[in-house]
Protein backbone atom coordinates (compact mmCIF):
# COMPACT_ATOMS: atom_id res chain seq x y z
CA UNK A 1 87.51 62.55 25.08
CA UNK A 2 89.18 63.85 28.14
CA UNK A 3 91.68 66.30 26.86
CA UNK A 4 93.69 67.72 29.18
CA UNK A 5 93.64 64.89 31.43
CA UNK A 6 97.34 64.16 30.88
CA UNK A 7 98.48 67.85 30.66
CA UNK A 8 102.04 67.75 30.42
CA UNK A 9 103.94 70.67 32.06
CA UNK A 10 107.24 71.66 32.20
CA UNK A 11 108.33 73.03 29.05
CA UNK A 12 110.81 76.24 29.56
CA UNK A 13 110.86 79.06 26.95
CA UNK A 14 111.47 78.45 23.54
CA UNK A 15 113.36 74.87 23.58
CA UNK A 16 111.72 72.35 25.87
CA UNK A 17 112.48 68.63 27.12
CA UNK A 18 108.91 67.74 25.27
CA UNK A 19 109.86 68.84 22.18
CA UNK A 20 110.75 65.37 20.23
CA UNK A 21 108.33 63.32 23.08
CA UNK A 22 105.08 62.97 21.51
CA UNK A 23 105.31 59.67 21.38
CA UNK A 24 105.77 59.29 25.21
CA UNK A 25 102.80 61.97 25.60
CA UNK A 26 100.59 59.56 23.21
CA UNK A 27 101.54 56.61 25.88
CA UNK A 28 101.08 58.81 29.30
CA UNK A 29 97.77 60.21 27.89
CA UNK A 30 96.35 56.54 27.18
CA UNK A 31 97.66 55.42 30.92
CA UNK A 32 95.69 58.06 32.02
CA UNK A 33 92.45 56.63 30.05
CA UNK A 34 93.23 53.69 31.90
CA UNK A 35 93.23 55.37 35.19
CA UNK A 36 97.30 55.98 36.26
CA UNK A 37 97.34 59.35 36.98
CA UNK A 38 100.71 59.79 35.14
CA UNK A 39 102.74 62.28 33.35
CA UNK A 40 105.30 62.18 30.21
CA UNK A 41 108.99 62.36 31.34
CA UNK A 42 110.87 64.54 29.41
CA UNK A 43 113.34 63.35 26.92
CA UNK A 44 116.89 64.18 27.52
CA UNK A 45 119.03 62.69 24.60
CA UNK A 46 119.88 59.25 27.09
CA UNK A 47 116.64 57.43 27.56
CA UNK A 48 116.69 54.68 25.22
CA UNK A 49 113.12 53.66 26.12
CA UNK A 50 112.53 57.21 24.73
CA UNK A 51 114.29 56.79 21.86
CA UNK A 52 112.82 52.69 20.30
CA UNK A 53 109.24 54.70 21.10
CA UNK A 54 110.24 57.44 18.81
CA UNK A 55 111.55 55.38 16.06
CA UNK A 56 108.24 52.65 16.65
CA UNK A 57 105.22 53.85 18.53
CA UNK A 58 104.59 50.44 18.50
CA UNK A 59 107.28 49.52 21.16
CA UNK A 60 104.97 50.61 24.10
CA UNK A 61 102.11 48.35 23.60
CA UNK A 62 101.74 44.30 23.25
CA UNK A 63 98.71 42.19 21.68
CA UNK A 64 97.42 40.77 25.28
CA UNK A 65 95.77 37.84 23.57
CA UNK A 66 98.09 36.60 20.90
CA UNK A 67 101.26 37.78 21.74
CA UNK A 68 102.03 38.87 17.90
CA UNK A 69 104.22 41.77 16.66
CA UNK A 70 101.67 44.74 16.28
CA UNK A 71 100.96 45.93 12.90
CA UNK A 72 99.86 49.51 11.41
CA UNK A 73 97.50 50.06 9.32
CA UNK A 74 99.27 52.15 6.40
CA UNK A 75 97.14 54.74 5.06
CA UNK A 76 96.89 55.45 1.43
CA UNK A 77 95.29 58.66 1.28
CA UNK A 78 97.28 61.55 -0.54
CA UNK A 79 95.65 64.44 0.72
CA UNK A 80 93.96 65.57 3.90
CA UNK A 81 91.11 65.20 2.94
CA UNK A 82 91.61 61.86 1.59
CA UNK A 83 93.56 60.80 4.38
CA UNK A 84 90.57 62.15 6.72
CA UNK A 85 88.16 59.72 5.16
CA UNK A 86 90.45 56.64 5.17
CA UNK A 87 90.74 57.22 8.98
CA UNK A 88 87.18 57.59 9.51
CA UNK A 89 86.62 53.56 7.53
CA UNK A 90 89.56 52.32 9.53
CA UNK A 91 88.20 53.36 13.16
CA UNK A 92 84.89 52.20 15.42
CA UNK A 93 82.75 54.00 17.46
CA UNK A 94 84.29 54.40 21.09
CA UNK A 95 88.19 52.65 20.50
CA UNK A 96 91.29 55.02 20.46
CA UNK A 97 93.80 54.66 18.18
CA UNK A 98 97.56 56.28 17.74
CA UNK A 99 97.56 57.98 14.47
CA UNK A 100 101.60 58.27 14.09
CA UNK A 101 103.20 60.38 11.25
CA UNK A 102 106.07 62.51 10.07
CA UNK A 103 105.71 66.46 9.59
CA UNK A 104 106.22 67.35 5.69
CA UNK A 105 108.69 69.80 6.68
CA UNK A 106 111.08 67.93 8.70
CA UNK A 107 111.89 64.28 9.14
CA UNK A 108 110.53 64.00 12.94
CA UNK A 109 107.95 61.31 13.55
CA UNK A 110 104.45 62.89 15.88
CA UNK A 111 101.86 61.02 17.15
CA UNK A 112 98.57 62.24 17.67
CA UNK A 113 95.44 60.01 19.12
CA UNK A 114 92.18 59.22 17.20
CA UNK A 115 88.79 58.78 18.69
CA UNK A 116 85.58 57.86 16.66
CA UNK A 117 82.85 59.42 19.08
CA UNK A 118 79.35 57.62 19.81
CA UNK A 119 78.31 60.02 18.02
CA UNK A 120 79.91 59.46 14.64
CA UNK A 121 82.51 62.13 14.89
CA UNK A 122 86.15 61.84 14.46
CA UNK A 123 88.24 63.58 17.31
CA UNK A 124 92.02 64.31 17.07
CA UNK A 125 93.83 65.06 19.95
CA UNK A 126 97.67 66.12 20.02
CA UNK A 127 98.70 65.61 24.06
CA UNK A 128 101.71 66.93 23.62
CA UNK A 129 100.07 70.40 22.66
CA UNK A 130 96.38 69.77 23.83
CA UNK A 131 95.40 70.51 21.22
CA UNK A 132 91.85 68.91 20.36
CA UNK A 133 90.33 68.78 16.73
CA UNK A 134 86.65 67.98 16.50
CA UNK A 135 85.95 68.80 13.08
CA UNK A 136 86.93 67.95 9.35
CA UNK A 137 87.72 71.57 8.59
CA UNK A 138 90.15 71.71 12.01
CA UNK A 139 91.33 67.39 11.18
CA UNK A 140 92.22 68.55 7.86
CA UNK A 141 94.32 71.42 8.23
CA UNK A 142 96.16 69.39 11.07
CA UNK A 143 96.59 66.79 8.19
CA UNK A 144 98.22 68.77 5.57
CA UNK A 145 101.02 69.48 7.72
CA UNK A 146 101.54 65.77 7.30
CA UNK A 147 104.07 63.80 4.54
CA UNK A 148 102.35 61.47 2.11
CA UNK A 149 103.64 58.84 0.38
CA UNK A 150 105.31 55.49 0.33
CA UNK A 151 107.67 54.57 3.12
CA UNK A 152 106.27 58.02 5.27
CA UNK A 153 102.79 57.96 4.97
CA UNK A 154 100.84 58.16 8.26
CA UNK A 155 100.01 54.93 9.91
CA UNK A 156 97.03 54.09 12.14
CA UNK A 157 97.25 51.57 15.18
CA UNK A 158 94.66 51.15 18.05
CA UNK A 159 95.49 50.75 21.37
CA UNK A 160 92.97 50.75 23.96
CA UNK A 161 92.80 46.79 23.70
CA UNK A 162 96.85 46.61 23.80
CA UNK A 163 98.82 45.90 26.64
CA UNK A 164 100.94 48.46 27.94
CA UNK A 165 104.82 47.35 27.94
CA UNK A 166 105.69 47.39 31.82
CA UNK A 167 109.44 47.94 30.96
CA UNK A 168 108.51 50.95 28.32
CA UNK A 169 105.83 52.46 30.20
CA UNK A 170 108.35 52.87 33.52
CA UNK A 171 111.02 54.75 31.29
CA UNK A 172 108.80 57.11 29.79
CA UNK A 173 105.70 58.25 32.09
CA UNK A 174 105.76 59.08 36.11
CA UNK A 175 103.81 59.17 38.40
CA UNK A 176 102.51 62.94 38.51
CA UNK A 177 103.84 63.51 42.20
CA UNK A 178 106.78 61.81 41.20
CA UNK A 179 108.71 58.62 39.82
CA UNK A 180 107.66 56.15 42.84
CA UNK A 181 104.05 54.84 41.02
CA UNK A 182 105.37 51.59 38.59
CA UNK A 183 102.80 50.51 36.07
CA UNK A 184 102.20 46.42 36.50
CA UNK A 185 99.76 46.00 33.49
């Protein structure tokens, strides 16, 4: 996993432009697996872009081969440490997956990515923080912070096989010298 590959800077004190963008950090830090060396723009209230990705993570990404409407994978589990070992069936060795939730204190969505290591570990890394979990003791804390149940539930969806939405991707990630790179792909 290369955290802190897609560091996002910027915030200022307290309140910061990053605050409801973890979405967008989720999206910069998998262009940056992909080799655009890109950073998370920070959301000001009038990028609608911003705002679809935050109500779907799915509206950044496309199935390259059939065209379809992406689909989650709604996860059961009702604790952490059920939810940690319905993750760990859903995900294979290598792939990286969004792992997109709301907070059981407040009615924001997050999004956090999941990688199931060659070596049959479960990471968790939040790019908006950089924060990176590699064990269950660490995954499962992070989870119980999470709402469960119908309707909120976490939901998984990989993305290193998607294709990344050329008109999203340019609203919501920069080049990290500036806005002139556009992503083609």
């Amino acid at each position: 996993m290369a955290e802190g590959s897609a560091k996002f800077t910027g915030r200022a004190g307290s309140i910061h432009p990053y605050a409801e963008n973890s979405m967008s950090c989720v999206v910069a830090f998998e262009c940056h697996s992909r080799g655009y060396d890109v950073v998370s723009v920070p959301y000001d209230g009038g990028n609608t872009s911003l705002r679809s990705l935050m109500e779907d993570g799915r509206a950044a990404w496309f199935d390259i081969n059939s065209g379809k409407p992406l689909r989650f994978i709604d996860l059961k589990g009702r604790s952490p440490s059920e939810l940690y070992d319905e993750v760990r069936r859903h995900i294979d060795d290598g792939k990286r997956y969004m792992l997109e939730f709301e907070w059981f204190c407040q009615n924001l969505r997050h999004a956090v990515i999941v990688i199931h290591t060659d070596r049959n570990q479960m990471h968790v890394f939040d790019p908006l923080t950089g924060i990176a979990m590699r064990n269950a003791v660490d995954i499962c804390g992070f989870f119980s912070w999470m709402k469960f149940g119908d309707g909120v539930g976490p939901r998984l969806l990989r993305i290193d096989d998607l294709g990344l939405d050329p008109d999203i991707m340019n609203d919501v990630v920069q080049a990290r010298g500036g806005p002139d790179e556009r992503i083609d792909h």
